[in-house]
Protein backbone atom coordinates (compact mmCIF):
# COMPACT_ATOMS: atom_id res chain seq x y z
CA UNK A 1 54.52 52.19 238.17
CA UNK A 2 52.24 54.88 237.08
CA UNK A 3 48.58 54.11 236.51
CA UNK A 4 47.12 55.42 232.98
CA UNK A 5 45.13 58.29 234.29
CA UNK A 6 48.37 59.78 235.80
CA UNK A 7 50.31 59.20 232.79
CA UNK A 8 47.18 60.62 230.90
CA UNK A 9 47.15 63.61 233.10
CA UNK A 10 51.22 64.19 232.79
CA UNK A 11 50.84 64.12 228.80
CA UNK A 12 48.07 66.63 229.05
CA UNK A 13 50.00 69.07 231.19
CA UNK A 14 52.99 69.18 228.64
CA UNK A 15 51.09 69.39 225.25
CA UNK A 16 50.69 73.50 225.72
CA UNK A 17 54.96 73.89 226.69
CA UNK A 18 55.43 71.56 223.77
CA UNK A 19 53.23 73.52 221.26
CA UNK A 20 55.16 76.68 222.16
CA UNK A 21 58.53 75.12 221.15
CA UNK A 22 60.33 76.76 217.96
CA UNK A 23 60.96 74.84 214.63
CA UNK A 24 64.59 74.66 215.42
CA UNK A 25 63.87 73.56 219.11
CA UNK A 26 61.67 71.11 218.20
CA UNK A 27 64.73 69.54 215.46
CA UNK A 28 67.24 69.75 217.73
CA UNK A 29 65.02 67.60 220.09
CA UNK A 30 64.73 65.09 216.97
CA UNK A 31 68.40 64.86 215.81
CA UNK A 32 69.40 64.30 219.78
CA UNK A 33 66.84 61.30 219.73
CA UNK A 34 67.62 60.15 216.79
CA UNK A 35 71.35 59.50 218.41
CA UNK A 36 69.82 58.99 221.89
CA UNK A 37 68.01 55.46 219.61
CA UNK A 38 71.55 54.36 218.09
CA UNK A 39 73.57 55.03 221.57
CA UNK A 40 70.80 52.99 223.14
CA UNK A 41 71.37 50.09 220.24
CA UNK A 42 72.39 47.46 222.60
CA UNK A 43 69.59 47.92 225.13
CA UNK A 44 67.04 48.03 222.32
CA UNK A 45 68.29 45.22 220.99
CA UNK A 46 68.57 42.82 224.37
CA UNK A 47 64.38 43.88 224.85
CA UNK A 48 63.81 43.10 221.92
CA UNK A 49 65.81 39.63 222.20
CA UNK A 50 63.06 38.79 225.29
CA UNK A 51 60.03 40.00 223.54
CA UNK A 52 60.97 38.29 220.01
CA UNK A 53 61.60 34.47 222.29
CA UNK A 54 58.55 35.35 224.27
CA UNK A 55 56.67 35.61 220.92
CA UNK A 56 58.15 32.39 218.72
CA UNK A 57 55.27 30.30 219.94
CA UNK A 58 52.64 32.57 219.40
CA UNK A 59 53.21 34.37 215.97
CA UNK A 60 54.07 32.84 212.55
CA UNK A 61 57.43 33.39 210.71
CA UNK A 62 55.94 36.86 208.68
CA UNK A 63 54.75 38.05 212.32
CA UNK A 64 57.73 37.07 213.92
CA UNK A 65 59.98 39.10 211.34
CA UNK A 66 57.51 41.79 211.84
CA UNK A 67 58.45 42.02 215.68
CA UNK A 68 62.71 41.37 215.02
CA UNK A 69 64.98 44.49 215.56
CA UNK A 70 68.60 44.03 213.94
CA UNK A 71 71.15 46.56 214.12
CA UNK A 72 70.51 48.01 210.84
CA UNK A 73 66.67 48.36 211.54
CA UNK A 74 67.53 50.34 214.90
CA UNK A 75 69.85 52.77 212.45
CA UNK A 76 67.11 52.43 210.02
CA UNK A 77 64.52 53.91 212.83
CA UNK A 78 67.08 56.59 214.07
CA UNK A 79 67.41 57.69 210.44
CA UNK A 80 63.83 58.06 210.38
CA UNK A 81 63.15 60.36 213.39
CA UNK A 82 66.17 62.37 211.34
CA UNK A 83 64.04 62.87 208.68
CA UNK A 84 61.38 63.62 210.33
CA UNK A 85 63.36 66.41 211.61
CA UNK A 86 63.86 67.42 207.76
CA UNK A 87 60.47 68.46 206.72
CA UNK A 88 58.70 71.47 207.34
CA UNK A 89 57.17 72.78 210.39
CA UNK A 90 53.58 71.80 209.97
CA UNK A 91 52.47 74.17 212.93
CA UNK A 92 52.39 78.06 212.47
CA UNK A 93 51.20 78.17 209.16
CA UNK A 94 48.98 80.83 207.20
CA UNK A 95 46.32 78.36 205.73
CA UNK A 96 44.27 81.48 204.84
CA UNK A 97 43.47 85.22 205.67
CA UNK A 98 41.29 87.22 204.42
CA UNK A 99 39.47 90.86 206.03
CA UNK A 100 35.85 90.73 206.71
CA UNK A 101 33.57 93.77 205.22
CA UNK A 102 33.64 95.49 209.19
CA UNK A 103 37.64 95.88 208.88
CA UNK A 104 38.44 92.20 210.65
CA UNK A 105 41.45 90.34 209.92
CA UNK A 106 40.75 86.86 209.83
CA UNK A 107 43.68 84.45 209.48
CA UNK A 108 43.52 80.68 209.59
CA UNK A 109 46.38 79.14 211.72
CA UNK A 110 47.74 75.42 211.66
CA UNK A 111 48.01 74.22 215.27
CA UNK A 112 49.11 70.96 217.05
CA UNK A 113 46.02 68.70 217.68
CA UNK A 114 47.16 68.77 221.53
CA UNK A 115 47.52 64.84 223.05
CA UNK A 116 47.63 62.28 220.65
CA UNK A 117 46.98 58.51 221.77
CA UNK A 118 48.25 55.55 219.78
CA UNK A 119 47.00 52.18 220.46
CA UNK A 120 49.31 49.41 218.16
CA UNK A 121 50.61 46.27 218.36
CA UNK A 122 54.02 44.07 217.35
CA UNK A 123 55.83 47.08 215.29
CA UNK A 124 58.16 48.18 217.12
CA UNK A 125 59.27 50.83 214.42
CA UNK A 126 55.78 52.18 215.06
CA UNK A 127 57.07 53.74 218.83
CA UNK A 128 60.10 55.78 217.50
CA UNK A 129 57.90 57.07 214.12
CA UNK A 130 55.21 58.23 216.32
CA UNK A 131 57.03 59.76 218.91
CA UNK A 132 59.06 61.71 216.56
CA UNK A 133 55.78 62.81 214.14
CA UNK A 134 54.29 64.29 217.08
CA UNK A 135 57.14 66.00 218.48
CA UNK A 136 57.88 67.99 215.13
CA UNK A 137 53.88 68.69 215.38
CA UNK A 138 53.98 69.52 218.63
CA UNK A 139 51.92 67.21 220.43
CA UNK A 140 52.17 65.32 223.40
CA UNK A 141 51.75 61.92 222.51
CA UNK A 142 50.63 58.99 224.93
CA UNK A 143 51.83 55.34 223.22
CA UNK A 144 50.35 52.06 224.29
CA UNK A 145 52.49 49.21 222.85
CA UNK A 146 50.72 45.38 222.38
CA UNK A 147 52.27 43.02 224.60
CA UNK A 148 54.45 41.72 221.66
CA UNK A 149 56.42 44.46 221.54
CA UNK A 150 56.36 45.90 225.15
CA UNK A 151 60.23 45.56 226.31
CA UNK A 152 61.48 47.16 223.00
CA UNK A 153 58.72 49.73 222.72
CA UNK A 154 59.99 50.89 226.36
CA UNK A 155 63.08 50.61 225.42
CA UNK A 156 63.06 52.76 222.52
CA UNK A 157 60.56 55.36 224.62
CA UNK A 158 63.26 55.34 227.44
CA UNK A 159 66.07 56.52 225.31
CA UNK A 160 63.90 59.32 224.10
CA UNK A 161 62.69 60.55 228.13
CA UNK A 162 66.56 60.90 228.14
CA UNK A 163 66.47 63.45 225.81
CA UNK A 164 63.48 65.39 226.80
CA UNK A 165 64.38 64.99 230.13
CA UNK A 166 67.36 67.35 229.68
CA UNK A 167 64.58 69.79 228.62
CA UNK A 168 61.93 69.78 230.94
CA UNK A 169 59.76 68.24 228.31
CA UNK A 170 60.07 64.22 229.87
CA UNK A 171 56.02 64.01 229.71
CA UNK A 172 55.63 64.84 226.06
CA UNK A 173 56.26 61.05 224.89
CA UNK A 174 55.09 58.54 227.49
CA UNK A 175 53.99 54.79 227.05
CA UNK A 176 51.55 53.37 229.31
CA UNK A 177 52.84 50.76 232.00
CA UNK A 178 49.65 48.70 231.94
CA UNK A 179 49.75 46.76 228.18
CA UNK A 180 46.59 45.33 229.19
CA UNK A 181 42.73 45.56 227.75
CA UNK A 182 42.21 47.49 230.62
CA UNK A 183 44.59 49.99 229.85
CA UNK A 184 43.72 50.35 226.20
CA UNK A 185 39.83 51.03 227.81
CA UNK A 186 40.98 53.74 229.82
CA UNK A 187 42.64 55.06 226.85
CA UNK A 188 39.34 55.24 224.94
CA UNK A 189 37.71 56.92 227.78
CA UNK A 190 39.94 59.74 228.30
CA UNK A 191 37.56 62.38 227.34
CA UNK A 192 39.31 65.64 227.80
CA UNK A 193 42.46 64.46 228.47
CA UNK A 194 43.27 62.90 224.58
CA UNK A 195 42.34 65.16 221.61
CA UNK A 196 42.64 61.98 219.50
CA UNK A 197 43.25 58.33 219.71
CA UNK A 198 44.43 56.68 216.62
CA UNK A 199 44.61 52.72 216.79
CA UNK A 200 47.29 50.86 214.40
CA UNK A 201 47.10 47.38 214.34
CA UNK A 202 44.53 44.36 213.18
CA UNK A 203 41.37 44.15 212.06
CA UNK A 204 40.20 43.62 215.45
CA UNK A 205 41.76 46.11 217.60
CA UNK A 206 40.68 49.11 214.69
CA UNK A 207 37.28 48.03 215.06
CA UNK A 208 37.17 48.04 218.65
CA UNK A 209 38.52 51.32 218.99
CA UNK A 210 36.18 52.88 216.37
CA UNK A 211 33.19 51.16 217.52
CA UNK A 212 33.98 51.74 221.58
CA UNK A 213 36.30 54.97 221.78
CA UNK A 214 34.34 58.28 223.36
CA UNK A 215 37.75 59.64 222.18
CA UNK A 216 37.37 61.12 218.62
CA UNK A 217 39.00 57.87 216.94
CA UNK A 218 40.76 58.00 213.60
CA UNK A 219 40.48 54.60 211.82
CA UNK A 220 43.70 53.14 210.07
CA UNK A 221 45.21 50.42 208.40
CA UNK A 222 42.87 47.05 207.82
CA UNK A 223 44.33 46.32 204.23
CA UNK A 224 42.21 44.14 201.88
CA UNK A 225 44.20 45.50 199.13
CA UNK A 226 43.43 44.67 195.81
CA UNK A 227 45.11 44.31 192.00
CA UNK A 228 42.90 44.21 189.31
CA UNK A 229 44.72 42.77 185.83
CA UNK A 230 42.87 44.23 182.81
CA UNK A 231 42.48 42.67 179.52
CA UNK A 232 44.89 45.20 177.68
CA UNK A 233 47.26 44.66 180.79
CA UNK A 234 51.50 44.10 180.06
CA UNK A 235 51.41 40.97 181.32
CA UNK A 236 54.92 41.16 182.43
CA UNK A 237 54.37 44.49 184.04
CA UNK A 238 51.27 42.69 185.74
CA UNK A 239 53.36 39.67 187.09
CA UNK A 240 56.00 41.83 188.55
CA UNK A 241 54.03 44.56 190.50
CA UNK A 242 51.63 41.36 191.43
CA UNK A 243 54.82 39.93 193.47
CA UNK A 244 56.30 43.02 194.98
CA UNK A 245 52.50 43.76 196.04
CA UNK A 246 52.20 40.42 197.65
CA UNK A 247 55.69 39.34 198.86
CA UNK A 248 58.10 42.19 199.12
CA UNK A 249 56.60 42.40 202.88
CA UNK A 250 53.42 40.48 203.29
CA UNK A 251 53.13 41.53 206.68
CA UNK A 252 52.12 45.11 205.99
CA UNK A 253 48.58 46.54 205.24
CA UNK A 254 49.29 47.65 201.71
CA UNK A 255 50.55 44.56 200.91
CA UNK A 256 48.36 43.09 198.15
CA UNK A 257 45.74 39.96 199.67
CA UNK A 258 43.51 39.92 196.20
CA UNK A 259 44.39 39.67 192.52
CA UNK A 260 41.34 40.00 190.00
CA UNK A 261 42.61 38.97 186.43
CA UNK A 262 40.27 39.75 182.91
CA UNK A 263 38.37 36.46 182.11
CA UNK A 264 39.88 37.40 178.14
CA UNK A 265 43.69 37.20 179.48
CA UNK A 266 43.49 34.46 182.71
CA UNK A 267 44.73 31.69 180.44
CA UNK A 268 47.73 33.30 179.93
CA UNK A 269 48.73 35.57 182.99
CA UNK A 270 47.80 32.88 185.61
CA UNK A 271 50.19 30.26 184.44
CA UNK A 272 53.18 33.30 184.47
CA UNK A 273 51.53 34.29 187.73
CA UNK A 274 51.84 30.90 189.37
CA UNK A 275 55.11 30.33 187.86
CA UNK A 276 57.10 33.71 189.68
CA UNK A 277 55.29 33.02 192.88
CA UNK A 278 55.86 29.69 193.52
CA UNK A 279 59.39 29.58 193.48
CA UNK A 280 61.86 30.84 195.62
CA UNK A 281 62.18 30.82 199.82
CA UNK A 282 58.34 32.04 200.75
CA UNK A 283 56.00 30.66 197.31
CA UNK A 284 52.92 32.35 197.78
CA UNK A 285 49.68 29.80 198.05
CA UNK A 286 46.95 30.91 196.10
CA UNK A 287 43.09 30.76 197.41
CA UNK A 288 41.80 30.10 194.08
CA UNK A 289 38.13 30.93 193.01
CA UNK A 290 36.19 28.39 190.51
CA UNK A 291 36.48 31.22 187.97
CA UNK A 292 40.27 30.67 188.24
CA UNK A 293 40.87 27.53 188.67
CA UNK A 294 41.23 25.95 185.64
CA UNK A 295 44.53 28.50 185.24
CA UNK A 296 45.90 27.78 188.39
CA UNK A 297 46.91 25.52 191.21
CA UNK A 298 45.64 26.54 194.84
CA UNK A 299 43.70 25.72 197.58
CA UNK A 300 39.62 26.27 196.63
CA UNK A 301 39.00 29.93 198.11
CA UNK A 302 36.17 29.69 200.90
CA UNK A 303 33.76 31.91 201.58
CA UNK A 304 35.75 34.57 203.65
CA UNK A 305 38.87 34.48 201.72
CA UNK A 306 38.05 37.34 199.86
CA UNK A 307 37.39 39.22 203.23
CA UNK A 308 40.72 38.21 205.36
CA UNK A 309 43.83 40.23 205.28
CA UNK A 310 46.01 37.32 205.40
CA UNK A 311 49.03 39.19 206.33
CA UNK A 312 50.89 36.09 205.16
CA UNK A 313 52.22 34.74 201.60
CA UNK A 314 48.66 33.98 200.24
CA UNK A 315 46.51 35.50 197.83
CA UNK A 316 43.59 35.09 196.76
CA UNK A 317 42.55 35.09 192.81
CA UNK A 318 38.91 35.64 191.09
CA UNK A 319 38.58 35.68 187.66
CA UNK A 320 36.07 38.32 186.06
CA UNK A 321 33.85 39.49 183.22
CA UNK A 322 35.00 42.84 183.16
CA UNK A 323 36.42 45.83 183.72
CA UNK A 324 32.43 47.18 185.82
CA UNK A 325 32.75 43.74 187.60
CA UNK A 326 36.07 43.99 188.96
CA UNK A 327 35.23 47.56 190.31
CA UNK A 328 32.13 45.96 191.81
CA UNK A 329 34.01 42.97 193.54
CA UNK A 330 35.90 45.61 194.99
CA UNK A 331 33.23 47.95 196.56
CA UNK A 332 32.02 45.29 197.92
CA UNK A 333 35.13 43.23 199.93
CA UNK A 334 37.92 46.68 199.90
CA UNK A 335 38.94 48.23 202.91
CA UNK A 336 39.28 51.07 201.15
CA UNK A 337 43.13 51.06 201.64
CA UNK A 338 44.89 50.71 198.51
CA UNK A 339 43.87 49.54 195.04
CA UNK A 340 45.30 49.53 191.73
CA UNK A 341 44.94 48.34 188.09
CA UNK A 342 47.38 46.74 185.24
CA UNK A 343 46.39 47.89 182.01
CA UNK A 344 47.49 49.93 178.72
CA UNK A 345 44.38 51.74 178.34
CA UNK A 346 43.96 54.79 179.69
CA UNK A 347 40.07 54.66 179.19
CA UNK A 348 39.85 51.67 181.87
CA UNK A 349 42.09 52.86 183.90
CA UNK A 350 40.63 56.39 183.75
CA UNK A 351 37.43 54.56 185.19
CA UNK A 352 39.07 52.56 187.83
CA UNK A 353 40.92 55.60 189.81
CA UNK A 354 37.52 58.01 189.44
CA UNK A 355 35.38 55.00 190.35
CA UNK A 356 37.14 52.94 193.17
CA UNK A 357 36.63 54.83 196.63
CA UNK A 358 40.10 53.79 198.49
CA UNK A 359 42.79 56.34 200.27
CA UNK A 360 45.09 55.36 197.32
CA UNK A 361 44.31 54.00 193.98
CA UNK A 362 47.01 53.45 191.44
CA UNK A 363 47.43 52.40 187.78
CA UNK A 364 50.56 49.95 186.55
CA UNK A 365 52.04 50.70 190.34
CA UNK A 366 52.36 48.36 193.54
CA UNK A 367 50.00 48.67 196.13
CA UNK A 368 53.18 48.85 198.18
CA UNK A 369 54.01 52.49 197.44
CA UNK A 370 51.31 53.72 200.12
CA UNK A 371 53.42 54.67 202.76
CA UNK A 372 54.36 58.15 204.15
CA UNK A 373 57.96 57.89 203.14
CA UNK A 374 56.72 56.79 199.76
CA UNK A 375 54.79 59.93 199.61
CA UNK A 376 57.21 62.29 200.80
CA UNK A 377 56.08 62.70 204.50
CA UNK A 378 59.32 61.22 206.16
CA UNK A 379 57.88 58.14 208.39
CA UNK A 380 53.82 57.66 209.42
CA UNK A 381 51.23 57.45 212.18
CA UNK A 382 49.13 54.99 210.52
CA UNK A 383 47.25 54.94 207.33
CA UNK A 384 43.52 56.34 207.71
CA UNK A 385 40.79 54.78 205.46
CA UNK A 386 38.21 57.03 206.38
CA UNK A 387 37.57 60.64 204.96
CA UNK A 388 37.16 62.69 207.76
CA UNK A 389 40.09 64.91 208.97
CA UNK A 390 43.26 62.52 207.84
CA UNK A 391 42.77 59.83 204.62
CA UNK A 392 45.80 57.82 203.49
CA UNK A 393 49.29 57.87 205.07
CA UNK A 394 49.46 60.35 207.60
CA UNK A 395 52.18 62.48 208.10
CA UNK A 396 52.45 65.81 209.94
CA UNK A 397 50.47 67.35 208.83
CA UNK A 398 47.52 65.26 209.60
CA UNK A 399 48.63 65.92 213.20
CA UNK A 400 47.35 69.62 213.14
CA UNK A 401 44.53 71.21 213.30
CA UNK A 402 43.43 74.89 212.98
CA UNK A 403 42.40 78.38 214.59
CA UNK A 404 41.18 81.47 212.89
CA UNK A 405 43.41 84.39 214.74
CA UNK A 406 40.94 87.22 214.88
CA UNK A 407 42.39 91.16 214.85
CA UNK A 408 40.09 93.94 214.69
CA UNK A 409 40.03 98.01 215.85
CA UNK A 410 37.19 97.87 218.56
CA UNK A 411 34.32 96.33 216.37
CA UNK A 412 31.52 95.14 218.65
CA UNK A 413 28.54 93.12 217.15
């Protein structure tokens, strides 16, 4: 078993061969893993068998579902790194040149970041998108799996080494050994050996990273998304983005955990509200503020409610004045994820997407849609919420960084 510095160290040493690797190289790599995942559908599946039985006491049923590999999700994941292969090469490109008044060309290159750490927890989809995102950017990438999802996340990382072992390039997707705190600290610690750690998981686990990593740290993912039903909302349209928000896959961080409703309308969207949602297999339970609940039957929202991404069928619902205090509520309890608005008027909504500081902010959409195949960047890293280098889904391109590529004629300063 290799310790973390050593599989730190082996990463580091096959980032530069990696980065040198043409476009089609680097798809041909992508397509044979992508085969390499489906060929390897029985193993995948019997680790996943262990890890899901190890798990049944531990998570709930959302969690649990979360975790579960089926034969069409292992195709689903293979089609994915396939995909990936699809887009264009983020690395190589002419981002801008221009010649300086002393006769310099100056041109501004896209490069690969270099080693990229992930730290995430019971996805096991997460191991196959990364590894194939930062192949096709050309990074070395060093994965470290929560205990959840260990046997299937080595599973799925074995069947890739296959591939890349064919090519010399075995090092450029690794996953640690030791699934351990420790393990995760020594990730955060790795100055000079990780360009970039990005953590993909809970609440907890983001925070920990940001607030302890020496590693630049990109934060992702904590989803206290909210929906915000106007007064000259379609109530219809409201009640159906409302439920694909909250229950299409609860388990997800832009899955909707808040629904703010126009004090002028609550009377009658509530009732229609309560009505779709608490039907069916999963009926949603509503955390139901004082403002709301004369309209609706729920459990009496305490005071962190409004604060918990509850990653489960619950919601919680607020009544308000107004247009200005719904956009307050929301500065002051949003993750700055994904928000959106129902309404007709394009004056309010106008307001909400200038005012409302999130990665993604939409009007009569689901919060649902912010995802990188959504957006058109084949499958993601993680989902930043912060504004420096990556915001919202990112895709390759947040996996590159730049040079400026300097030619001159023997100018000397």
């Amino acid at each position: 078993m290799a310790t973390t510095r050593e599989i730190l160290l082996r990463a580091k040493s096959a980032a530069p061969q990696l980065a040198l690797l043409t476009t089609e190289q680097k798809n041909e790599l992508l397509l044979a893993c992508a085969d390499a995942l489906e060929q390897a559908e029985d193993t995948i599946l019997a680790a996943n068998a262990q890890d899901t039985a190890a798990a049944k006491d531990t998570l709930g049923e959302v969690m649990l579902d979360r975790l579960t590999l089926t034969p069409s999700r292992v195709r689903a994941m293979a089609d994915g790194v396939r995909d990936v292969a699809k887009l264009p090469d983020p690395v190589g490109i002419e981002l801008d040149s221009f010649t300086a008044p002393n006769g310099l060309h100056i041109r501004k290159i896209s490069v690969p970041l270099g080693t990229v750490g992930m730290i995430y927890e019971s996805r096991p989809n997460v191991t196959s998108d990364a590894a194939a995102l930062c192949l096709k950017s050309g990074n070395a990438c060093v994965l470290k799996s929560g205990k959840e999802a260990f046997r299937t996340s080595c599973a799925i990382v074995s069947a890739i080494k296959d591939v890349l072992r064919k090519e010399n390039l075995e090092n450029a997707v690794n996953i640690l050994d030791d699934n351990s705190r420790a393990g995760a600290a020594e990730m955060m610690t790795a100055v000079g050996l990780l360009d970039v750690l990005i953590p993909r998981g809970g609440k907890g686990l983001i925070r920990h990273c940001v607030e302890n990593s020496r590693v630049p740290c990109i934060e992702t993912g904590t989803g206290i998304c909210h929906i915000y039903v106007d007064k000259d909302a379609d109530l219809s349209k409201a009640v159906a983005i409302v439920k694909n928000a909250k229950t299409s896959r609860p388990s997800v961080c832009n899955a909707a955990e808040v629904c703010l409703v126009h004090k002028d309308i609550a009377s009658a969207f509530l009732p229609m509200l309560e009505k779709e949602l608490s039907g069916g297999e999963h009926p949603v339970e509503f955390r139901v503020d004082p403002s709301a609940a004369p309209y609706l039957h729920g459990t009496a929202a305490s005071d962190t409610d409004f604060d918990t991404e509850f990653l489960d069928y619950i919601l919680a619902v607020k009544v308000v004045d107004d247009l200005e205090q719904a956009i307050g509520h929301i500065a002051a309890h949003s993750t700055h994820h994904s928000d959106a608005i129902v309404t007709e008027s394009v004056a309010a909504a106008r307001a909400f997407l200038q005012r409302v500081d999130s990665a993604a902010v939409y009007h009569n959409a689901s919060t649902r849609f912010t995802d990188g195949g959504e957006f058109g960047f084949g499958c993601e890293i993680g989902i930043s919420t912060q504004k420096l280098h990556a915001r919202g889904p990112m895709g390759l391109a947040a996996l590159t960084s730049y040079k400026y590529v300097v030619t001159g004629n023997g100018q000397i300063r």
